[in-house]
C-alpha atoms as a PDB file:
ATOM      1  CA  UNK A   1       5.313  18.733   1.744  1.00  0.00           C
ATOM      2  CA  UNK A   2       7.046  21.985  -0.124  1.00  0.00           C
ATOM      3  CA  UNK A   3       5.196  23.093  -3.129  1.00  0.00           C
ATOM      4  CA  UNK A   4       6.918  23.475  -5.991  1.00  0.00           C
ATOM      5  CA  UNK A   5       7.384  27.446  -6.646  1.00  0.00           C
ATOM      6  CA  UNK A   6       7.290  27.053 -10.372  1.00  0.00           C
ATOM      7  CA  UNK A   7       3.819  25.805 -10.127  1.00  0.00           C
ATOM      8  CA  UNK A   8       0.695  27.708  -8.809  1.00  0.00           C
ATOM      9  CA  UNK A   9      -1.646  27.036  -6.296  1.00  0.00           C
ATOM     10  CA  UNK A  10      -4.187  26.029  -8.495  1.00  0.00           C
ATOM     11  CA  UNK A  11      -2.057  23.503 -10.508  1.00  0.00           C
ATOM     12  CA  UNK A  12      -1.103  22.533  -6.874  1.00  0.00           C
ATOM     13  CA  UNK A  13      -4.266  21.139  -5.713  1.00  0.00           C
ATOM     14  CA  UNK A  14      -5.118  19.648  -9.267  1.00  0.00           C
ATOM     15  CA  UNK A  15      -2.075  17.399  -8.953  1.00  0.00           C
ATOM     16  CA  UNK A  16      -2.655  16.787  -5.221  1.00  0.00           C
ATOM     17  CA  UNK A  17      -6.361  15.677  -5.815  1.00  0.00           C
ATOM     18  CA  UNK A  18      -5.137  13.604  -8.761  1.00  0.00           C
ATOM     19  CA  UNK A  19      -2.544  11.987  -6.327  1.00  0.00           C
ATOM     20  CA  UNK A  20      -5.164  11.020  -3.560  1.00  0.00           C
ATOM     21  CA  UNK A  21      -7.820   9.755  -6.397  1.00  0.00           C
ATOM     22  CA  UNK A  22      -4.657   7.658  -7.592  1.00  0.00           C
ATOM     23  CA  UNK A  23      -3.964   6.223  -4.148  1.00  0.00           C
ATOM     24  CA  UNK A  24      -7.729   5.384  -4.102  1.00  0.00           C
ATOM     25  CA  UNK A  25      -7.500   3.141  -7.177  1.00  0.00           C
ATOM     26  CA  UNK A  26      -4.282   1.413  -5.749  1.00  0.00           C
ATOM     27  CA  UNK A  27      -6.073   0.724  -2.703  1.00  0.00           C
ATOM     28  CA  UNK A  28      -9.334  -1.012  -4.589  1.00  0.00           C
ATOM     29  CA  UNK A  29      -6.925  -2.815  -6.600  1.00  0.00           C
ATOM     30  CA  UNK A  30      -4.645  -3.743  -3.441  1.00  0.00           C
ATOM     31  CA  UNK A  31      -7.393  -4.735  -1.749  1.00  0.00           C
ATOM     32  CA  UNK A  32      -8.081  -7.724  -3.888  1.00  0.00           C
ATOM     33  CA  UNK A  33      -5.276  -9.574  -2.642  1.00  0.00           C
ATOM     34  CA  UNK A  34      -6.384 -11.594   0.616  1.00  0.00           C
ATOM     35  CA  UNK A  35      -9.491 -13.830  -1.441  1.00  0.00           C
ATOM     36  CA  UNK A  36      -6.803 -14.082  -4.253  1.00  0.00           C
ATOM     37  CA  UNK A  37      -3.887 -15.207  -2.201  1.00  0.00           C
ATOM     38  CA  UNK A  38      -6.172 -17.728  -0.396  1.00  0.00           C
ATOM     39  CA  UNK A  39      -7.841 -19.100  -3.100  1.00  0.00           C
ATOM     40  CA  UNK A  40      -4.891 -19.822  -5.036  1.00  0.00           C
ATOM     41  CA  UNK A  41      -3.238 -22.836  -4.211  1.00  0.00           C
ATOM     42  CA  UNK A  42       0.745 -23.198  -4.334  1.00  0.00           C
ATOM     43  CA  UNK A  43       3.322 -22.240  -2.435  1.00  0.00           C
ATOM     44  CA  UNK A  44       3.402 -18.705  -0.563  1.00  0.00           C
ATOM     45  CA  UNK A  45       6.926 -18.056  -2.328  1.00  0.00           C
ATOM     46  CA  UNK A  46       5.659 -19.328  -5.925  1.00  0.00           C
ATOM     47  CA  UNK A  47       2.643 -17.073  -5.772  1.00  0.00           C
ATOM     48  CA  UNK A  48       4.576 -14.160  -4.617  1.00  0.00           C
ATOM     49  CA  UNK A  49       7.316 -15.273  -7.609  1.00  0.00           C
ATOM     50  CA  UNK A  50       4.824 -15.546 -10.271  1.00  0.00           C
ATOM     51  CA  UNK A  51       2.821 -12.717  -9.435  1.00  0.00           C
ATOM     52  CA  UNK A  52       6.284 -10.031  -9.486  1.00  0.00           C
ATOM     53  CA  UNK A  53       7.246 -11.706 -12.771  1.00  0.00           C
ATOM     54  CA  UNK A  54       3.958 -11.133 -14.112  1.00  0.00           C
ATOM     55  CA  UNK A  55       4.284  -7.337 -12.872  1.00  0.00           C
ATOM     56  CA  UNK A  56       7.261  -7.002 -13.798  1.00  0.00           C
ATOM     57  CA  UNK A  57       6.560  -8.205 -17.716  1.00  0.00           C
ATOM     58  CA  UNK A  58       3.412  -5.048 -17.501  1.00  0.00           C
ATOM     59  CA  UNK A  59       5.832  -2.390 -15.872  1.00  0.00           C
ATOM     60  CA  UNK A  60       8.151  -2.879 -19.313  1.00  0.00           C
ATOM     61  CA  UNK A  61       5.844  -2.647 -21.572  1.00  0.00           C
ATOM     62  CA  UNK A  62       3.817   0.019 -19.710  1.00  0.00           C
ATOM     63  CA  UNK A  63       6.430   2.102 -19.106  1.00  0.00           C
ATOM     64  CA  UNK A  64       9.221   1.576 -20.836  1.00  0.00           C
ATOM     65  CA  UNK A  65      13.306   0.777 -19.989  1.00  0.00           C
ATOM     66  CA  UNK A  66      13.630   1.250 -16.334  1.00  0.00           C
ATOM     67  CA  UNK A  67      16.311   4.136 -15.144  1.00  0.00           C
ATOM     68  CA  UNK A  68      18.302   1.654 -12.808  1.00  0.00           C
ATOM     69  CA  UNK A  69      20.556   4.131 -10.708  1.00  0.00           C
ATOM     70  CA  UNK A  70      21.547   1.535  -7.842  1.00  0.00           C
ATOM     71  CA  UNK A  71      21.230   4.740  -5.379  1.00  0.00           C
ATOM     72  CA  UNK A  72      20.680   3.590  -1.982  1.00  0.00           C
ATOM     73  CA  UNK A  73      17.266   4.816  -1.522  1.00  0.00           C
ATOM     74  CA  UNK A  74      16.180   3.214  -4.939  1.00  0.00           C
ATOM     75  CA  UNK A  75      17.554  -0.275  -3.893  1.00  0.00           C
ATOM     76  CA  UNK A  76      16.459   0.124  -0.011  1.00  0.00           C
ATOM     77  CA  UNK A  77      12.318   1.145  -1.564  1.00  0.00           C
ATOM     78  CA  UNK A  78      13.392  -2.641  -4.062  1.00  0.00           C
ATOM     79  CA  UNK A  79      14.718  -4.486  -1.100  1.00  0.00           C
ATOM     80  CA  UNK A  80      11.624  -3.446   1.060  1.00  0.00           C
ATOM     81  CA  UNK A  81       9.161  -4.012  -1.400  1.00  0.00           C
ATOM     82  CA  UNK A  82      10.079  -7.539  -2.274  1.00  0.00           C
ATOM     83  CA  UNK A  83      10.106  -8.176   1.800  1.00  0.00           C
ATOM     84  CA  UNK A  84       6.908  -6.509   2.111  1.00  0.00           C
ATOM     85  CA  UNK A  85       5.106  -8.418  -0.940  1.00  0.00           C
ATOM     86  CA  UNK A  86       6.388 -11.887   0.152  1.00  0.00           C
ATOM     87  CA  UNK A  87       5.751 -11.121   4.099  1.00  0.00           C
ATOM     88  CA  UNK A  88       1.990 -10.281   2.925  1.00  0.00           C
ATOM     89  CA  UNK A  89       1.395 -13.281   0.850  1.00  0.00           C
ATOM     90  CA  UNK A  90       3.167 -15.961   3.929  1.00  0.00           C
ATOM     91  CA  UNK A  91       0.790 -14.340   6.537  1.00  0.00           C
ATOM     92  CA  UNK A  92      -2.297 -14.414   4.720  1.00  0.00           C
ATOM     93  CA  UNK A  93      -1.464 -18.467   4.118  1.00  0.00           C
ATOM     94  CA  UNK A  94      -0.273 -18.766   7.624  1.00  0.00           C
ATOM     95  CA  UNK A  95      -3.084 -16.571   9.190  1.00  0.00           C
ATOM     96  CA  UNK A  96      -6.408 -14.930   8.985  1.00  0.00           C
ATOM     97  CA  UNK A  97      -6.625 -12.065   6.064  1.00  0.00           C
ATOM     98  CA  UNK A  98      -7.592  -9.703   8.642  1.00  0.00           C
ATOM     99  CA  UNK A  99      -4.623 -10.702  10.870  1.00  0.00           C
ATOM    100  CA  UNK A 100      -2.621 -10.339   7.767  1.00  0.00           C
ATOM    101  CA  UNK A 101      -3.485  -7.205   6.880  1.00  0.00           C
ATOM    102  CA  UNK A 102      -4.479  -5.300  10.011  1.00  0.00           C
ATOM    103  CA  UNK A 103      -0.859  -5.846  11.143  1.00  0.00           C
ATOM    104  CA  UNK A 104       0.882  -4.760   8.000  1.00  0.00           C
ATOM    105  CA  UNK A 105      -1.127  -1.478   7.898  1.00  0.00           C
ATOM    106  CA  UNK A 106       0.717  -0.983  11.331  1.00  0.00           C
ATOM    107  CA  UNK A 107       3.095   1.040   9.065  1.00  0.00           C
ATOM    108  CA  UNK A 108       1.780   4.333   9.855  1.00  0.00           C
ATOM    109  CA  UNK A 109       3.331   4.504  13.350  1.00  0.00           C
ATOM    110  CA  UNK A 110       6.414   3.338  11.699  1.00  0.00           C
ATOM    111  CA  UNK A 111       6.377   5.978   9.189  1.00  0.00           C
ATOM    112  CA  UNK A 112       5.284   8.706  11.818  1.00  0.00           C
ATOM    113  CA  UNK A 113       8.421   7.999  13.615  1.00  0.00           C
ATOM    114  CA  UNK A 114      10.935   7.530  11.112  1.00  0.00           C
ATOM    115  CA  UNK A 115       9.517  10.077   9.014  1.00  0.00           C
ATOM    116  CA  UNK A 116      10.563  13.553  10.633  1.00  0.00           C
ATOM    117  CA  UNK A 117      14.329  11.909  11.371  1.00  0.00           C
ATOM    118  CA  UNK A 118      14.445   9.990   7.480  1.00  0.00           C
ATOM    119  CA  UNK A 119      12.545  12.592   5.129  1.00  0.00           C
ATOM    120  CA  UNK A 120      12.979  15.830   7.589  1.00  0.00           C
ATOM    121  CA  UNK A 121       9.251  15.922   7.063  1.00  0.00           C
ATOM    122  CA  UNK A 122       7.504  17.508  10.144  1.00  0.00           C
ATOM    123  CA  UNK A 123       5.160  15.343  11.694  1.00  0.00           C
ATOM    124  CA  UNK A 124       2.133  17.430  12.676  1.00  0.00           C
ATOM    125  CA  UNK A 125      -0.424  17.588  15.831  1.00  0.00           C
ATOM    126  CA  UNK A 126      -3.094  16.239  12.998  1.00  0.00           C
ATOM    127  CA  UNK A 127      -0.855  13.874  11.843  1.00  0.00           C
ATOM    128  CA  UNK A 128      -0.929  12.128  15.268  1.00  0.00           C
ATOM    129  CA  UNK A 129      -4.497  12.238  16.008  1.00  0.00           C
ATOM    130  CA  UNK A 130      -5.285  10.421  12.071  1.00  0.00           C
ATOM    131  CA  UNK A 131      -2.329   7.965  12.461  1.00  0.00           C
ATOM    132  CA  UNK A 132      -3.822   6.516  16.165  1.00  0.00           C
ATOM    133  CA  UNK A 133      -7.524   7.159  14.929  1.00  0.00           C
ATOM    134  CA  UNK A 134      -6.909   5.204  11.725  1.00  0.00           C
ATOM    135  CA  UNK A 135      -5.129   2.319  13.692  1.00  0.00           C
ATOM    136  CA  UNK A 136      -7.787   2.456  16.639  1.00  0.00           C
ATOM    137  CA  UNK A 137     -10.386   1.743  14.126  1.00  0.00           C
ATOM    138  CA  UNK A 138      -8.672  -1.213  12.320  1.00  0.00           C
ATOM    139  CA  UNK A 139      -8.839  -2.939  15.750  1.00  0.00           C
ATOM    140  CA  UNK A 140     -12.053  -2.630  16.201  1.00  0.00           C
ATOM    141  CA  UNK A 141     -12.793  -3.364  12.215  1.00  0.00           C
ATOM    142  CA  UNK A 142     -10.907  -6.512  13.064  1.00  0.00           C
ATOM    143  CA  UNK A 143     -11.797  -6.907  16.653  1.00  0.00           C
ATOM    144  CA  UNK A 144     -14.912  -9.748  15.474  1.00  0.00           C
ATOM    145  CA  UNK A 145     -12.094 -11.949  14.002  1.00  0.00           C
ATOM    146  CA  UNK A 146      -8.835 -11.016  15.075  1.00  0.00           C
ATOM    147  CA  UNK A 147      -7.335 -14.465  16.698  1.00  0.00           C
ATOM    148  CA  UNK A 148      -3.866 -15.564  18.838  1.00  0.00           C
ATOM    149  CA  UNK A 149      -3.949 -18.617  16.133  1.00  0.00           C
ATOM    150  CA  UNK A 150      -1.549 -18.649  13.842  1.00  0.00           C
ATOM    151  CA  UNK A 151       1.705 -16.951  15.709  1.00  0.00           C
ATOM    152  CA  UNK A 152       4.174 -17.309  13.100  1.00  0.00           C
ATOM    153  CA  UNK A 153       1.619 -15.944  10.242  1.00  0.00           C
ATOM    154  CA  UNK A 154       1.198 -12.806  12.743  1.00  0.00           C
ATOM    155  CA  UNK A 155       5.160 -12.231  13.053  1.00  0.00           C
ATOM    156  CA  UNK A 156       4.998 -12.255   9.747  1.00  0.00           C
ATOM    157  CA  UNK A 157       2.636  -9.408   9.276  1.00  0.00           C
ATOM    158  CA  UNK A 158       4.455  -7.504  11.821  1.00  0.00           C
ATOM    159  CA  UNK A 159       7.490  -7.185   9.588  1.00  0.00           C
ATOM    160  CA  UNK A 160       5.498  -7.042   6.395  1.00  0.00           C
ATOM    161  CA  UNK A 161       4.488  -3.167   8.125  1.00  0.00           C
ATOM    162  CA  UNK A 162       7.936  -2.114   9.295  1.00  0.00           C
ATOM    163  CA  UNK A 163       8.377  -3.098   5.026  1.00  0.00           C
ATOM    164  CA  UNK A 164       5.582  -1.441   4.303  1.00  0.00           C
ATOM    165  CA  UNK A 165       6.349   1.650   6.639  1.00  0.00           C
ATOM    166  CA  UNK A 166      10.165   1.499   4.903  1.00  0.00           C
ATOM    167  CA  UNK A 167       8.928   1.177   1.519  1.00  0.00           C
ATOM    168  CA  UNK A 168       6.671   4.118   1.414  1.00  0.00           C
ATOM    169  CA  UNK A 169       9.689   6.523   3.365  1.00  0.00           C
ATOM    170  CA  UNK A 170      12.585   5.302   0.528  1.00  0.00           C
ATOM    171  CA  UNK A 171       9.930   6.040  -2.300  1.00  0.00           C
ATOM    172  CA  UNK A 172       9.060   9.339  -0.918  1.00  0.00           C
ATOM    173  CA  UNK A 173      12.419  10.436  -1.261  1.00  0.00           C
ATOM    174  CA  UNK A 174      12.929   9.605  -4.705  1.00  0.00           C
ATOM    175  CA  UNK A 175       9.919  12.417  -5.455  1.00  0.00           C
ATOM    176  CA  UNK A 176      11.915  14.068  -7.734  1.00  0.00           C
ATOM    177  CA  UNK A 177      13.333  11.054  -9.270  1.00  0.00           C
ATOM    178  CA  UNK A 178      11.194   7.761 -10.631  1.00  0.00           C
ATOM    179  CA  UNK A 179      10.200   6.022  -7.976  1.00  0.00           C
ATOM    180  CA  UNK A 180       8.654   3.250 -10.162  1.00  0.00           C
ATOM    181  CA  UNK A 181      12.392   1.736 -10.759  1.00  0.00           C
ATOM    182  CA  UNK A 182      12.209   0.569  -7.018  1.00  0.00           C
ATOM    183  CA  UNK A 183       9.159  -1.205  -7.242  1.00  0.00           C
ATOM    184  CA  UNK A 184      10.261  -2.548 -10.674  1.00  0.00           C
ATOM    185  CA  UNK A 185      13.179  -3.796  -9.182  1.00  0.00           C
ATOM    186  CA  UNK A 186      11.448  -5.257  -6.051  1.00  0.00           C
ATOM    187  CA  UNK A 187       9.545  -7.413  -8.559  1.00  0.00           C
ATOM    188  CA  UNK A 188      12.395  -8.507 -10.191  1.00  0.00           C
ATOM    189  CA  UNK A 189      14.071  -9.945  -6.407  1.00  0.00           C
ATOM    190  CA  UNK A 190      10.952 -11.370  -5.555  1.00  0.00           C
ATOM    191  CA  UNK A 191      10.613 -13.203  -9.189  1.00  0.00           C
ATOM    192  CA  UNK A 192      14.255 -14.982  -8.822  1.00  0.00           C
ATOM    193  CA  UNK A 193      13.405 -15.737  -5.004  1.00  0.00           C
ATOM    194  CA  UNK A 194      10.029 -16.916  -5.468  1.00  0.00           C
ATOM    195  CA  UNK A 195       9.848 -18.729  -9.512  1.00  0.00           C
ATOM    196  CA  UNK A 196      12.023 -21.746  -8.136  1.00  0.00           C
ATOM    197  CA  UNK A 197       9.142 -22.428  -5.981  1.00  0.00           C
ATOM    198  CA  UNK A 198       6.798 -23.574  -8.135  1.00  0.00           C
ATOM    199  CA  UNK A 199       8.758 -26.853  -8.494  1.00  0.00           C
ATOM    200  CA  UNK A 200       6.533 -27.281  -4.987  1.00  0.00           C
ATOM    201  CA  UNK A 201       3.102 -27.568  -6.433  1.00  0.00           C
ATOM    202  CA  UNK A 202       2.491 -26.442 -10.414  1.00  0.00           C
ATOM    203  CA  UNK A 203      -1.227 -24.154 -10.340  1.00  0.00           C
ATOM    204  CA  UNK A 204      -3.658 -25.560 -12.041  1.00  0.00           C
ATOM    205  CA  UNK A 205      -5.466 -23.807 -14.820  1.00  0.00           C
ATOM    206  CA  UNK A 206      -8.231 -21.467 -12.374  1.00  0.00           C
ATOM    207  CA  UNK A 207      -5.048 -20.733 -10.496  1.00  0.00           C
ATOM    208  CA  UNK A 208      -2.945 -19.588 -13.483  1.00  0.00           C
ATOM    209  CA  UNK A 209      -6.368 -16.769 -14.256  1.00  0.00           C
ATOM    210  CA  UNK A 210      -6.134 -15.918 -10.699  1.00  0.00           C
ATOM    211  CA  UNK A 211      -2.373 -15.154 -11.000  1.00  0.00           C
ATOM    212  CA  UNK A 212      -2.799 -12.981 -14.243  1.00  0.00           C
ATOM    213  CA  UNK A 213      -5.229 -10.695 -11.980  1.00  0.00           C
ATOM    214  CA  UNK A 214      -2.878 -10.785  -9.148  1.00  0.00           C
ATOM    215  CA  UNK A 215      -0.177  -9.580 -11.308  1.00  0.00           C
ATOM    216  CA  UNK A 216      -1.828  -7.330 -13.759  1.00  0.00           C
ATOM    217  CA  UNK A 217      -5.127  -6.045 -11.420  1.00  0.00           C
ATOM    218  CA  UNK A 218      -3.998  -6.074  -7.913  1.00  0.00           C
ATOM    219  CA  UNK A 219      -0.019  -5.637  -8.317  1.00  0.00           C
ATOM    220  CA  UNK A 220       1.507  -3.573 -11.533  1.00  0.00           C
ATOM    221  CA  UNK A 221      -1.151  -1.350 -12.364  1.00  0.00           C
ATOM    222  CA  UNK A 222      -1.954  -0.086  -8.882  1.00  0.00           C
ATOM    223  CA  UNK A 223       1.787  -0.170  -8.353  1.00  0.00           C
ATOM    224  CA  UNK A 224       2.239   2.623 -11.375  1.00  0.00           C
ATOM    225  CA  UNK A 225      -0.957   5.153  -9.941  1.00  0.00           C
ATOM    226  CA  UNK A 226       0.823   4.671  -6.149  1.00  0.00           C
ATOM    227  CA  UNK A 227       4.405   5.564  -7.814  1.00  0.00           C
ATOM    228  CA  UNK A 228       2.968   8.525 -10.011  1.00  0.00           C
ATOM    229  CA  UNK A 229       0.418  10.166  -6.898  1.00  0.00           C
ATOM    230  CA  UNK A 230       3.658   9.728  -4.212  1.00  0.00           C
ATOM    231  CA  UNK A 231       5.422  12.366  -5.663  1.00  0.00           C
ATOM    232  CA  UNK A 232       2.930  14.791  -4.898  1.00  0.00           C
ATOM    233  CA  UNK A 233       2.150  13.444  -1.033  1.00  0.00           C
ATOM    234  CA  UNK A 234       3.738  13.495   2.452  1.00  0.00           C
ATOM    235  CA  UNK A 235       4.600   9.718   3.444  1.00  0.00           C
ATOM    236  CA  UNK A 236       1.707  10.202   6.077  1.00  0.00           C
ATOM    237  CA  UNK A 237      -0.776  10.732   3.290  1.00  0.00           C
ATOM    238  CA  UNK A 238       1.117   7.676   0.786  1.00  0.00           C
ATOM    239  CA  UNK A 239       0.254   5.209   4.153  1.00  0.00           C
ATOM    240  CA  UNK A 240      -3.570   6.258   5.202  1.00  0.00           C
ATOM    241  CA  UNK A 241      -5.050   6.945   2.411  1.00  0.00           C
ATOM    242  CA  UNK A 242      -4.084   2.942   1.356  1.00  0.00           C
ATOM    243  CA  UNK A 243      -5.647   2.291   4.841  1.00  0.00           C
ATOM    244  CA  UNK A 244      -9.311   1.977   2.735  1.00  0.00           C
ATOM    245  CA  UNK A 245      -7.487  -1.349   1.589  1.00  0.00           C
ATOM    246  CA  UNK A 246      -8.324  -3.070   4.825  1.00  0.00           C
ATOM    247  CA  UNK A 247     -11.767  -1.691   4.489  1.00  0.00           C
ATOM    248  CA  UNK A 248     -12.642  -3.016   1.337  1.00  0.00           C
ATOM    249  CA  UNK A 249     -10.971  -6.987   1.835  1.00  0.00           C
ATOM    250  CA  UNK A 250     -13.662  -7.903   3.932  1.00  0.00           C
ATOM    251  CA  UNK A 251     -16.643  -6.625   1.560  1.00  0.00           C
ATOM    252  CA  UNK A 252     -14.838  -9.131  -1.673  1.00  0.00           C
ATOM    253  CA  UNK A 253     -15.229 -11.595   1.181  1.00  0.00           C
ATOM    254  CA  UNK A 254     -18.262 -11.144   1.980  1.00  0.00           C
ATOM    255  CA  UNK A 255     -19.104 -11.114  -1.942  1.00  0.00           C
ATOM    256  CA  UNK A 256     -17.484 -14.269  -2.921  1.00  0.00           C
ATOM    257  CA  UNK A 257     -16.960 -16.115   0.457  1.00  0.00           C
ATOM    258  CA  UNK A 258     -20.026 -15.253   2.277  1.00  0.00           C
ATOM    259  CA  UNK A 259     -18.297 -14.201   5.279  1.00  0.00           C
ATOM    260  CA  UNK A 260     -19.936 -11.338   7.170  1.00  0.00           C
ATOM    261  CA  UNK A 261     -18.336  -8.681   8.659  1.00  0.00           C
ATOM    262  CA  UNK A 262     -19.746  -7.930  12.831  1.00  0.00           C
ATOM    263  CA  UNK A 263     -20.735  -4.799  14.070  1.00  0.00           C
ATOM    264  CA  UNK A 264     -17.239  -3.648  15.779  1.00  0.00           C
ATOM    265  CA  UNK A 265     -15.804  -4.192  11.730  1.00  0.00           C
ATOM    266  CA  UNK A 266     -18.691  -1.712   9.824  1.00  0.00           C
ATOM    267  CA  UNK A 267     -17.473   0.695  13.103  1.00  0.00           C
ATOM    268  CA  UNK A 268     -14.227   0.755  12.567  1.00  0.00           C
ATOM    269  CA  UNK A 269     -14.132   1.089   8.921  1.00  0.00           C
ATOM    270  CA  UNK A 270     -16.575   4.103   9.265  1.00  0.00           C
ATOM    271  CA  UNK A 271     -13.518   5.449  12.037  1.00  0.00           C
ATOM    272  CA  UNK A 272     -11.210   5.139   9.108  1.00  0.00           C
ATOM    273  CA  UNK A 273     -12.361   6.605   6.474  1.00  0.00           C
ATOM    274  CA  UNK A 274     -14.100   9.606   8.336  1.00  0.00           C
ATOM    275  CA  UNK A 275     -10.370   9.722   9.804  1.00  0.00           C
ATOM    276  CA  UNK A 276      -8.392   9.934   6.219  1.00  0.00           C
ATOM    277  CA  UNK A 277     -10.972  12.555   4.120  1.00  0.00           C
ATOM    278  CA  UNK A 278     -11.496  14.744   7.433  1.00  0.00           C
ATOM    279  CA  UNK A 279      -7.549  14.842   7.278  1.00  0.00           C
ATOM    280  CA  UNK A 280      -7.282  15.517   3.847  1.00  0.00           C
ATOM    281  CA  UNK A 281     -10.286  18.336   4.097  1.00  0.00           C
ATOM    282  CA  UNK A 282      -8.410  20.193   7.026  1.00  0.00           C
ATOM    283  CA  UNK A 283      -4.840  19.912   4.779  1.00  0.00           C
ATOM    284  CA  UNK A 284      -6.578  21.221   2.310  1.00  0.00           C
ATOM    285  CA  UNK A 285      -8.086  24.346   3.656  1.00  0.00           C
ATOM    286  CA  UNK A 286      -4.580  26.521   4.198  1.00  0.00           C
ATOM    287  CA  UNK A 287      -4.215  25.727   0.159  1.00  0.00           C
ATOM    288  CA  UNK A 288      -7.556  27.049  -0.271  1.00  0.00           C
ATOM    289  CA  UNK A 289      -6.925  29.742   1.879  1.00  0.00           C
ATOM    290  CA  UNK A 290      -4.086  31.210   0.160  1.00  0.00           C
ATOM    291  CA  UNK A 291      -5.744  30.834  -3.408  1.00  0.00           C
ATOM    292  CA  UNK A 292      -8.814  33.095  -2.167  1.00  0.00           C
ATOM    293  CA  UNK A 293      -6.420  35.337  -0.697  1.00  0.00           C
ATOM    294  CA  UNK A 294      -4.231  35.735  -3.970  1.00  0.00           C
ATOM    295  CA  UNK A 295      -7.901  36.227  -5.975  1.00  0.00           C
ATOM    296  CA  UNK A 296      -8.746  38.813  -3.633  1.00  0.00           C
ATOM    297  CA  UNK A 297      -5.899  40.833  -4.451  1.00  0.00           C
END
């Protein structure tokens, strides 16, 4: 990540810090999604529908006329948000939550790879060593409950990440743009694919509360902090720091479904966050660095 030269080191790390606290939030929020998506009963593609229109009503009045450019990296972060959003919601139906989500927060390898060719970021030594330590403790977070059942749910997830992994790469470079516009737009194709659905099955009351959080809580507000905190982040750093989302799913299940994590699970989320704030310490340090060494002089 270049800083920017008309800012100083100080204002630097302010806005970085601010980024990662951001990306926090998002995550908390994000991570409400598997008890919400199972408890609510319709159709995967209604859910998904009502939830983006929802999201997309907040985004307007939140912030304002979008800046629609129809570049191709604005439309390819829309396109791969609404396949990432409505992948999500059909594996959670179709599988376990912790299928579900351990395989679309696969996305770091993806990004990793495509990163250094895509953004011409370099993908460091450290990078490496986070992105297989992060995904090496989600399978063993997930090892107590992750099942062969449910095969298409699982494909599913598997292309929900490369989405994932896509979105975050054609967001990062619109940094110097608005990145929100994609994710507006995203809403907006998964709205007109997903509203026809609820001809299927109309929610009952409960479920119409539940999709008001989805929107509002877990999707558009979340969705404005990740937008605002990716301009001032590698793509690396936009894809683990969310990782805490998988960390967190289990606990609201645990709170409101009464299902325990095992042992291997309260390992492996201990892996993955020690992972994501030792990397963000030792990124953190050459910034440091340099300050004291301009103070000095």
């Amino acid at each position: 990540m270049n800083l920017d030269p008309h800012l100083n080191v100080s204002t630097f790390k302010n806005e970085r810090r601010k980024a990662i606290l951001f990306m926090v939030i998002s995550a908390i929020s994000w991570s409400l999604g598997g008890i919400l998506i199972k408890s609510v009963n319709a159709h995967p593609l209604a859910i998904a529908g009502v939830r983006s229109a929802i999201a997309s009503v907040v985004f307007l009045v939140l912030l304002g006329k979008p800046k629609i450019t129809w570049s191709g990296a604005q439309m390819a972060a829309a396109l791969a948000n609404a396949g990432m959003g409505i992948l999500f919601i059909f594996a959670t139906k179709a599988t376990t939550a912790a299928n579900a989500i351990f395989l679309q927060y696969t996305a770091p390898i993806y990004v990793a790879l495509l990163s250094s060719w895509i953004l011409k970021e370099k993908t460091r030594f450290l990078d490496w060593v986070t992105v297989f330590t992060v995904l090496g403790g989600m399978v063993l977070f997930f090892l107590d409950n992750l099942s062969t059942t449910g095969l298409i749910g699982n494909i599913f997830g598997v292309f929900g990440g490369i989405c994932y992994a896509l979105q975050t790469i054609f967001l990062r470079m619109q940094k110097d743009g608005s990145p929100w516009e994609s994710i507006f737009l995203g809403n907006i194709f998964t709205a007109i694919i997903g509203l026809p659905f609820l001809t299927t099955g109309w929610p009952n009351t409960f479920d119409w509360v539940e999709l008001l959080i989805f929107g509002v809580v877990q999707l558009s507000i979340p969705y404005i902090l990740y937008t605002k905190a990716i301009k001032h982040t590698t793509a690396l750093e936009a894809i683990l720091i969310p990782a805490i989302e998988p960390i967190l799913n289990p606990l609201w299940v645990v709170i409101f479904l009464g299902e325990k994590p095992g042992f291997w699970a309260i390992i492996g989320g201990l892996i993955v966050l020690t992972a994501i704030t030792t990397r963000c310490i030792l990124l953190d340090l050459p910034v440091k660095l340099t300050e004291n060494s301009k103070k000095a002089k």
